[in-house]
C-alpha atoms as a PDB file:
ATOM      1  CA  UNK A   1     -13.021  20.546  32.033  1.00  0.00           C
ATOM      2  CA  UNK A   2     -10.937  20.276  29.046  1.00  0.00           C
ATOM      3  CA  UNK A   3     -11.093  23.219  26.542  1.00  0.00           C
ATOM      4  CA  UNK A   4     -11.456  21.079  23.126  1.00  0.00           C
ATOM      5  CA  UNK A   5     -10.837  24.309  21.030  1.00  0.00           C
ATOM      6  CA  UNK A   6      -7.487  25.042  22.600  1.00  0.00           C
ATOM      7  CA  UNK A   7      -6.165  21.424  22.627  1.00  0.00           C
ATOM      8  CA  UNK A   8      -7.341  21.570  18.357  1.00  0.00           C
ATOM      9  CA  UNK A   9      -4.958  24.432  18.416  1.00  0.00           C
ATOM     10  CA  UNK A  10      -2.220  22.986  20.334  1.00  0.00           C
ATOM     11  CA  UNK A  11      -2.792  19.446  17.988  1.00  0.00           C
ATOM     12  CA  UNK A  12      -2.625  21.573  14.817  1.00  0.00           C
ATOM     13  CA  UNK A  13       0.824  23.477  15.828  1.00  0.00           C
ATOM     14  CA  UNK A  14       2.392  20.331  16.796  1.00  0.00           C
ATOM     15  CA  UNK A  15       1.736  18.643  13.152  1.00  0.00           C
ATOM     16  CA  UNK A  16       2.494  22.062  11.576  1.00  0.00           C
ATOM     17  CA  UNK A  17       6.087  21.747  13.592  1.00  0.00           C
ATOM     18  CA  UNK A  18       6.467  17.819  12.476  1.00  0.00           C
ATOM     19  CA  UNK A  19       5.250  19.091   8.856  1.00  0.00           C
ATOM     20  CA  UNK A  20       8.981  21.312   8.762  1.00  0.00           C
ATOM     21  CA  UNK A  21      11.193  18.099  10.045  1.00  0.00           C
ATOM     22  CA  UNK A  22       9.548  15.466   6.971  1.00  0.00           C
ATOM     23  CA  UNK A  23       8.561  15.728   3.565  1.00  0.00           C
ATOM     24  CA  UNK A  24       4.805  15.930   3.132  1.00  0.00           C
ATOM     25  CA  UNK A  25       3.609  14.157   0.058  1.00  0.00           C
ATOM     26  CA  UNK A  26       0.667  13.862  -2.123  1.00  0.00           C
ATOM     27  CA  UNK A  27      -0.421  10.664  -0.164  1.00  0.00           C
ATOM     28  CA  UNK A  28      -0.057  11.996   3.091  1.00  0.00           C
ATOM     29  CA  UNK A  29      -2.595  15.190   1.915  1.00  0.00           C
ATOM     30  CA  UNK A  30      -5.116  12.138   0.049  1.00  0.00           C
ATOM     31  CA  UNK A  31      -4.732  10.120   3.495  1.00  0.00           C
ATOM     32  CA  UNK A  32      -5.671  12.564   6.192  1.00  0.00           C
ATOM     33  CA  UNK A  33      -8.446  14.506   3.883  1.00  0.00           C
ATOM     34  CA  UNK A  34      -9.859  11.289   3.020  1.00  0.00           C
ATOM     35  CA  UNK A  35      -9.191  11.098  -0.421  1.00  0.00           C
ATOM     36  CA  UNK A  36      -7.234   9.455  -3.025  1.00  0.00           C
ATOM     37  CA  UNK A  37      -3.949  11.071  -4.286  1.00  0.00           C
ATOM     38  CA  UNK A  38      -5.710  11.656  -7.835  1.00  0.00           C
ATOM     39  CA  UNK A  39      -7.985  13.720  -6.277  1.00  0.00           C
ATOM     40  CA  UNK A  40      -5.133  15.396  -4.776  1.00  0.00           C
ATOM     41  CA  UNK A  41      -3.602  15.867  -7.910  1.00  0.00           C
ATOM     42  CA  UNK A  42      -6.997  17.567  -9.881  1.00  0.00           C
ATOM     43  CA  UNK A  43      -7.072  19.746  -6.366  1.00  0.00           C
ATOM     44  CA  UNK A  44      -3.241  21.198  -6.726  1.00  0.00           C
ATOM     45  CA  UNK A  45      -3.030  21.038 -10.845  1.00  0.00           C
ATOM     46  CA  UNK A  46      -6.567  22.185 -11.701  1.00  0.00           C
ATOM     47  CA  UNK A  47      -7.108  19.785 -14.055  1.00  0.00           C
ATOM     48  CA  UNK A  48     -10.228  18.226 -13.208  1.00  0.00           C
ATOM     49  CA  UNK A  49     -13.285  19.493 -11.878  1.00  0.00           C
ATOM     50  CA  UNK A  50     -13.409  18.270  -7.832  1.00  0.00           C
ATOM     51  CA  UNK A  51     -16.457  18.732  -5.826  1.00  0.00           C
ATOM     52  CA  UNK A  52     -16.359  22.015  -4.238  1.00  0.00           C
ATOM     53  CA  UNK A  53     -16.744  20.132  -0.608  1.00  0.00           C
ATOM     54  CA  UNK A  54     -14.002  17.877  -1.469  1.00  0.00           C
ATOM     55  CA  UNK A  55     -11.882  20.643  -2.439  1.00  0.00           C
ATOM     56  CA  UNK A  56     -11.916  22.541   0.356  1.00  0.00           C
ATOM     57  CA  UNK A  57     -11.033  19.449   2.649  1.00  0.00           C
ATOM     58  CA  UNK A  58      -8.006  18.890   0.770  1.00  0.00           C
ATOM     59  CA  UNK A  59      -7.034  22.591   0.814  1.00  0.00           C
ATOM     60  CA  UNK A  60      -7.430  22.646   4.353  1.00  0.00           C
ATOM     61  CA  UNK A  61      -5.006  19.848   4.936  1.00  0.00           C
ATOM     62  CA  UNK A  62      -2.552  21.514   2.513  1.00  0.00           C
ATOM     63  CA  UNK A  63      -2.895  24.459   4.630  1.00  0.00           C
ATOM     64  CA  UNK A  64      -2.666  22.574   8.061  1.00  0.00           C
ATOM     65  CA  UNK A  65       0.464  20.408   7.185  1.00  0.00           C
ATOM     66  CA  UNK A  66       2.039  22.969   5.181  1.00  0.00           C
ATOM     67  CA  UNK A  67       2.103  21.484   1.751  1.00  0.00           C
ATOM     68  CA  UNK A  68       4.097  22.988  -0.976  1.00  0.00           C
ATOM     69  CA  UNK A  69       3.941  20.994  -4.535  1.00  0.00           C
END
């Protein structure tokens, strides 16, 4: 039986590791969290109200690839 929660975890530390060998950009965040890279944008700059859902899935996939702006 495979354990789904520890294969997540093993996914999630081998895209962390590939996040440190390539550039992450803005369109790489608005591509996996489903979004477009303006919505990106409001999320990192603040400078447009985002729904509060939508937010937190782009935060999370800052946080899981290791964004920094």
């Amino acid at each position: 039986m495979v354990d789904w929660k520890r294969f997540q975890v093993i996914i999630d530390y081998i895209e962390k590791s590939m996040a440190l060998d390539k550039n992450i950009t803005i369109q790489d965040i608005a591509d996996r969290a489903k979004v477009s890279i303006s919505t990106v944008s409001r999320v990192v700059n603040g400078t447009a109200p985002v729904a509060s859902e939508t937010r937190a899935r782009v935060l999370q996939v800052i946080d899981e690839l290791g964004y920094k702006p």
